[in-house]
C-alpha atoms as a PDB file:
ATOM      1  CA  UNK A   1      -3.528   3.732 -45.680  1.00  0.00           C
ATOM      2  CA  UNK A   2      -0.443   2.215 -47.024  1.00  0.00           C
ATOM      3  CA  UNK A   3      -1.180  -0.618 -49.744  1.00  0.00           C
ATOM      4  CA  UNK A   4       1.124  -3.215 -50.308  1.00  0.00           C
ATOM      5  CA  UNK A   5       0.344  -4.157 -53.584  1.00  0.00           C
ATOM      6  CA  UNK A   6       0.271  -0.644 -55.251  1.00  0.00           C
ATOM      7  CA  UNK A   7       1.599  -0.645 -58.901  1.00  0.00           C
ATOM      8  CA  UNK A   8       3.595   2.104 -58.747  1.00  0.00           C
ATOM      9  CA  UNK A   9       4.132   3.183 -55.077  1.00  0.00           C
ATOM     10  CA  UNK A  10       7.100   0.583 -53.043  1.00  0.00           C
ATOM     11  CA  UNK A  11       5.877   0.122 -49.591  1.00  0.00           C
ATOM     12  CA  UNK A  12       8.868   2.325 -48.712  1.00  0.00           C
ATOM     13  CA  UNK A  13       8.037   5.423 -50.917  1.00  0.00           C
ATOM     14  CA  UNK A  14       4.506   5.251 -49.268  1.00  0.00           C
ATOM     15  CA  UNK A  15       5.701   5.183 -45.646  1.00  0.00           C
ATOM     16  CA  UNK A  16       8.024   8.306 -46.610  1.00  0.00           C
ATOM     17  CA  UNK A  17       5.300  10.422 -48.193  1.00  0.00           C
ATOM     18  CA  UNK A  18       2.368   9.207 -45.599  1.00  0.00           C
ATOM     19  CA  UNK A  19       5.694  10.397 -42.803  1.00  0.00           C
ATOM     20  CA  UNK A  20       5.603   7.123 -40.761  1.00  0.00           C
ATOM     21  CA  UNK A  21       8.508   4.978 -39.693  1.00  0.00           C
ATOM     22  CA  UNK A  22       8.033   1.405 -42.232  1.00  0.00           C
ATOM     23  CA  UNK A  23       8.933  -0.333 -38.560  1.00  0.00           C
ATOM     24  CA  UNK A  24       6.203   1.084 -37.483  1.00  0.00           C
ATOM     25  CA  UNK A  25       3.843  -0.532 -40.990  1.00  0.00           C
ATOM     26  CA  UNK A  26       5.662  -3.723 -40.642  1.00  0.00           C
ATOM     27  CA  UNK A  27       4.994  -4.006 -36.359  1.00  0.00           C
ATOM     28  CA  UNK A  28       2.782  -7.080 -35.185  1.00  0.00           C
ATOM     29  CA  UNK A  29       1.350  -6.775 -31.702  1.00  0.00           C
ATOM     30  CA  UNK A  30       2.411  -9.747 -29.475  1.00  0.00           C
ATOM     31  CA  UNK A  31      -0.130 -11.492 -27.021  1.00  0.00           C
ATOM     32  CA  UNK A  32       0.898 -11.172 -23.355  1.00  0.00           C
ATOM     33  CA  UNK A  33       2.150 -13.912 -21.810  1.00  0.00           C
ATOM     34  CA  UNK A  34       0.341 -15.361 -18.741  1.00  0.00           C
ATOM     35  CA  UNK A  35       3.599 -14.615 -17.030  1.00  0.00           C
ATOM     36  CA  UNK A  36       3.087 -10.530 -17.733  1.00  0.00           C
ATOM     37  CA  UNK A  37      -0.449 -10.821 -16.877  1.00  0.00           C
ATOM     38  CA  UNK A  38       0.813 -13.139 -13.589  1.00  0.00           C
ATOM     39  CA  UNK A  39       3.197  -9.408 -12.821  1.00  0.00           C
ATOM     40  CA  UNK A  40       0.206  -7.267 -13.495  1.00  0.00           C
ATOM     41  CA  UNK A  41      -2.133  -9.218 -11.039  1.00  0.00           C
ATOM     42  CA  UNK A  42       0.709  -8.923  -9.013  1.00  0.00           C
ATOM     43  CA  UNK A  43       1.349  -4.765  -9.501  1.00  0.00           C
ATOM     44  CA  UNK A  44      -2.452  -4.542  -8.942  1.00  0.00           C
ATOM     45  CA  UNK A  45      -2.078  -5.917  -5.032  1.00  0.00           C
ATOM     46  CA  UNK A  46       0.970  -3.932  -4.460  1.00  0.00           C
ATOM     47  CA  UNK A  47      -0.727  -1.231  -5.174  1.00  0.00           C
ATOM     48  CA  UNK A  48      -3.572  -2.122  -2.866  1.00  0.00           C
ATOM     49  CA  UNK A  49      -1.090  -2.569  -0.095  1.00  0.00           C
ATOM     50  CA  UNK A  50       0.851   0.313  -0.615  1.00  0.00           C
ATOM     51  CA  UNK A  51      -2.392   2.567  -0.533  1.00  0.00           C
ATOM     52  CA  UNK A  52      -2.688   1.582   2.718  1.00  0.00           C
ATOM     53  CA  UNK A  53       0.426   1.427   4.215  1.00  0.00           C
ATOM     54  CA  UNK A  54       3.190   3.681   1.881  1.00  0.00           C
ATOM     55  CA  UNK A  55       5.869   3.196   4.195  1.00  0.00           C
ATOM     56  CA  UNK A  56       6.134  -0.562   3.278  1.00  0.00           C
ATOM     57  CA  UNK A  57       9.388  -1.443   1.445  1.00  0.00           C
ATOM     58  CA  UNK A  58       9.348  -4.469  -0.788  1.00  0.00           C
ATOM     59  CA  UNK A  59      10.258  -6.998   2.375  1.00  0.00           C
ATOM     60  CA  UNK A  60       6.984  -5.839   4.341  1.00  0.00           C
ATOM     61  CA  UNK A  61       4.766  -5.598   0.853  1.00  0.00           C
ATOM     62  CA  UNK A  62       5.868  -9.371   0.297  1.00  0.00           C
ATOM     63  CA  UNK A  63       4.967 -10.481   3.299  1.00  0.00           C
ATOM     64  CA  UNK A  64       1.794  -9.105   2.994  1.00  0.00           C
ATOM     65  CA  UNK A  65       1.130 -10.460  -0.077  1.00  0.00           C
ATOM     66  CA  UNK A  66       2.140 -13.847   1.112  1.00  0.00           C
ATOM     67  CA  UNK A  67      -1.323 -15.836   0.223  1.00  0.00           C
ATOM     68  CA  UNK A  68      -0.094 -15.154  -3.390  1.00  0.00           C
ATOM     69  CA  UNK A  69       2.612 -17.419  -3.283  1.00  0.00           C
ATOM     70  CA  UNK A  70       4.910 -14.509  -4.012  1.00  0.00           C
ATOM     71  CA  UNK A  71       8.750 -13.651  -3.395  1.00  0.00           C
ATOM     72  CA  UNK A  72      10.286 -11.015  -1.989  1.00  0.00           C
ATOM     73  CA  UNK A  73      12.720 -11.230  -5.047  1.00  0.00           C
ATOM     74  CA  UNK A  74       9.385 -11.084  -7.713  1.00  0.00           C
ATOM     75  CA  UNK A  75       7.952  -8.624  -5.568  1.00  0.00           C
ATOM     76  CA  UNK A  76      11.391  -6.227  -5.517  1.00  0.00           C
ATOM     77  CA  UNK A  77      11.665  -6.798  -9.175  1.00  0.00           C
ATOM     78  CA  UNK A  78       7.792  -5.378 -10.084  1.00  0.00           C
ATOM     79  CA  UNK A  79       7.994  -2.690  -7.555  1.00  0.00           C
ATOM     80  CA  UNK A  80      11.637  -1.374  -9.366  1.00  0.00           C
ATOM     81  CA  UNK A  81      10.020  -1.708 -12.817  1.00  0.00           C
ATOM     82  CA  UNK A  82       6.982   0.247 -11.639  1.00  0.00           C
ATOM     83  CA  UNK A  83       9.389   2.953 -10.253  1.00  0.00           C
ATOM     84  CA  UNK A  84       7.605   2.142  -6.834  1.00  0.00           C
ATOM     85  CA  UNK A  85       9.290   2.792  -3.311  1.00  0.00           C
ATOM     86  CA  UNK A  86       8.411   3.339   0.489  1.00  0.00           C
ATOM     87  CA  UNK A  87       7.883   6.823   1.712  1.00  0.00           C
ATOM     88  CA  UNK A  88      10.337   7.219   4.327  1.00  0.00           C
ATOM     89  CA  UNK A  89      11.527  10.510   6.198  1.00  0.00           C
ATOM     90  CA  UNK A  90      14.789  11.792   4.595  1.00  0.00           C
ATOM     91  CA  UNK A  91      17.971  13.216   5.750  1.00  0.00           C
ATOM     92  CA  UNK A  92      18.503  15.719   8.405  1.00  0.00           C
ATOM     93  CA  UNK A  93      15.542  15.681  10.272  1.00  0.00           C
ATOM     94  CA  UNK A  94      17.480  17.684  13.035  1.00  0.00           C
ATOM     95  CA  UNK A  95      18.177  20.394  10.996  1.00  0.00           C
ATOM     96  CA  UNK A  96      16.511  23.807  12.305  1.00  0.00           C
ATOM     97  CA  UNK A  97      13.942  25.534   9.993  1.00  0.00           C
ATOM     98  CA  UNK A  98      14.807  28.887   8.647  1.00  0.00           C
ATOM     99  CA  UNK A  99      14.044  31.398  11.010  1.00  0.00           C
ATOM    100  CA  UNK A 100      13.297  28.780  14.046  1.00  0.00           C
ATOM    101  CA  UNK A 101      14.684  30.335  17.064  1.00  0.00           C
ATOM    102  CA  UNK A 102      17.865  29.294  19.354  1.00  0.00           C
ATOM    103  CA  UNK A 103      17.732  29.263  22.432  1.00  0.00           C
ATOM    104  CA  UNK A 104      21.068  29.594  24.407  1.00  0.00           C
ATOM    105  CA  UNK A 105      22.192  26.570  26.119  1.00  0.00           C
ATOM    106  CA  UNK A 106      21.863  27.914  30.357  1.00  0.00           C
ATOM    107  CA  UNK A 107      24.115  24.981  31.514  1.00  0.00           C
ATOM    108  CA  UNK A 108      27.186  26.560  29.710  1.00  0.00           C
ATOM    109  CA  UNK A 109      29.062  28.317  32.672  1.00  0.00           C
ATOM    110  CA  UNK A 110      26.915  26.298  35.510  1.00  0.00           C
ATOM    111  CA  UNK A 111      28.756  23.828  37.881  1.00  0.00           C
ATOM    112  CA  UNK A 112      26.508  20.978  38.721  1.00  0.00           C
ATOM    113  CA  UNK A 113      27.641  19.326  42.245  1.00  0.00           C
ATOM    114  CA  UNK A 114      24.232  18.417  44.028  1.00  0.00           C
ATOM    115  CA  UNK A 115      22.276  15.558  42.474  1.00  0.00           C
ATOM    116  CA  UNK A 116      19.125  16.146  41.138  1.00  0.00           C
ATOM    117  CA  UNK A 117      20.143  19.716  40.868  1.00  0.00           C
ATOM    118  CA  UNK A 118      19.282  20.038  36.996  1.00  0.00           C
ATOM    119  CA  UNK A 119      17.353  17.567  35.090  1.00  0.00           C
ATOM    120  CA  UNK A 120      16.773  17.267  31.084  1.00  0.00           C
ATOM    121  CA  UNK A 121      14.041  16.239  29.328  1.00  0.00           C
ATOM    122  CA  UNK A 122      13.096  15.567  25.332  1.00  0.00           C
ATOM    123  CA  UNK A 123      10.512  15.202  22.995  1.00  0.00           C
ATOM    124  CA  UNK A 124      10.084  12.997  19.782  1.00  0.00           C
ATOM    125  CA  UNK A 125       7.337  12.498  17.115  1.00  0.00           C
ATOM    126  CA  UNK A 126       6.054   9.477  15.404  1.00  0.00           C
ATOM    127  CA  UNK A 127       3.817   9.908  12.217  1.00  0.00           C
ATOM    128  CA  UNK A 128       0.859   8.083  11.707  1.00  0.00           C
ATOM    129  CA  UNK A 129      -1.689   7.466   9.108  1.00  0.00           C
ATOM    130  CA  UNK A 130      -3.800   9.745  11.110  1.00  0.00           C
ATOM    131  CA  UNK A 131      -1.901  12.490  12.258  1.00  0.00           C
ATOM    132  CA  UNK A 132       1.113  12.768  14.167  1.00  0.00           C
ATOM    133  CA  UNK A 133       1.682  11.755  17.654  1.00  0.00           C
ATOM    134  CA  UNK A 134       4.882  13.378  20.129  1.00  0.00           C
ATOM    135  CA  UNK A 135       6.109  11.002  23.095  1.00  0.00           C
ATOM    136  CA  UNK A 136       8.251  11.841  25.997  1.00  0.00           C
ATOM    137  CA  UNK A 137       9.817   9.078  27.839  1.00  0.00           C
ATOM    138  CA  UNK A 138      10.667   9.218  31.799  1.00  0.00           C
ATOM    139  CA  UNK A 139      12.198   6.734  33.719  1.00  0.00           C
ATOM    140  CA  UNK A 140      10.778   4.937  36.646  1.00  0.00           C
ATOM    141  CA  UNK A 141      13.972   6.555  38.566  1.00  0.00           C
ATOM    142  CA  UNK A 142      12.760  10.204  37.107  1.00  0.00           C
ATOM    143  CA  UNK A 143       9.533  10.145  38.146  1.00  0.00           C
ATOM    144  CA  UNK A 144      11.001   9.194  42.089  1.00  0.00           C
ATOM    145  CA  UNK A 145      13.098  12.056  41.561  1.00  0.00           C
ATOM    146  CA  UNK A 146       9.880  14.459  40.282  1.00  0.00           C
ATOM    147  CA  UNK A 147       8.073  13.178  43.839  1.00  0.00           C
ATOM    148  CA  UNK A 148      11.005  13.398  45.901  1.00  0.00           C
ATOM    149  CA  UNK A 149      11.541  17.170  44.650  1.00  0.00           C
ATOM    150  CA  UNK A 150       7.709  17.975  44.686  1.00  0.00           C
ATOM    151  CA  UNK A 151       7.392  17.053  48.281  1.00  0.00           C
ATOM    152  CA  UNK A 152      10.364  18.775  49.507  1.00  0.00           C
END
């Protein structure tokens, strides 16, 4: 489109009336360098990880990636640049939905002088890749309380 050697047209005059930037007439594509193409190889089995598993950070992703002869420094660096990061629960967790009921708290005005008079309990979830799974935890000393009250 643009011809250098034109008689009466500069270079210039032709970028203006053709409306293209001259940087953009005068730009030269550079070859990659085996150290970009090293970084893509390198994006390419971060990705692979992090399909699997997106709640690795860049420690955990390194490790992984360990047969590559990789560091978690190289590793940080390519995940930043790719605007990469772990998917992690944020803040507040504990905060109550909108419009999740309260319930009163029935201790409030008790007085609690026997043992094994009232007991608590709670309840936590772990996410998985496959769903979500809720644990309770009870003490060996708990459950010989649960018996002990059960049989009485």
């Amino acid at each position: 489109m643009v011809e250098p050697g034109h008689h009466k047209l500069s270079i210039r005059r032709q970028c203006e009336l053709l409306g293209i930037p001259r940087a953009k007439y005068y730009y030269e594509p550079k070859e990659t360098s085996k150290k970009e193409d090293r970084e893509l190889f390198i994006l390419i089995k971060i990705l692979a990880v992090l399909r699997e598993r997106p709640f690795y950070g860049y420690r955990k992703v390194a490790h992984a990636l360990s047969g590559l002869n990789v560091t978690m420094k190289q590793v940080r660096r390519i995940m930043r640049k790719a605007g990469l990061r772990a998917i992690y629960p944020g803040r507040n967790l504990s905060r109550p939905r909108r419009g999740a009921r309260k319930y009163p708290y029935s201790l409030k005005d008790k007085t609690i002088w026997l043992p094994n008079q009232v007991w608590a309990s709670d309840i936590t979830y772990i996410r998985l890749s496959s769903g979500t799974v809720y644990l309770v935890t009870i003490a060996e000393s708990c459950i010989a309380a649960l018996e002990e009250a059960i049989l009485c």
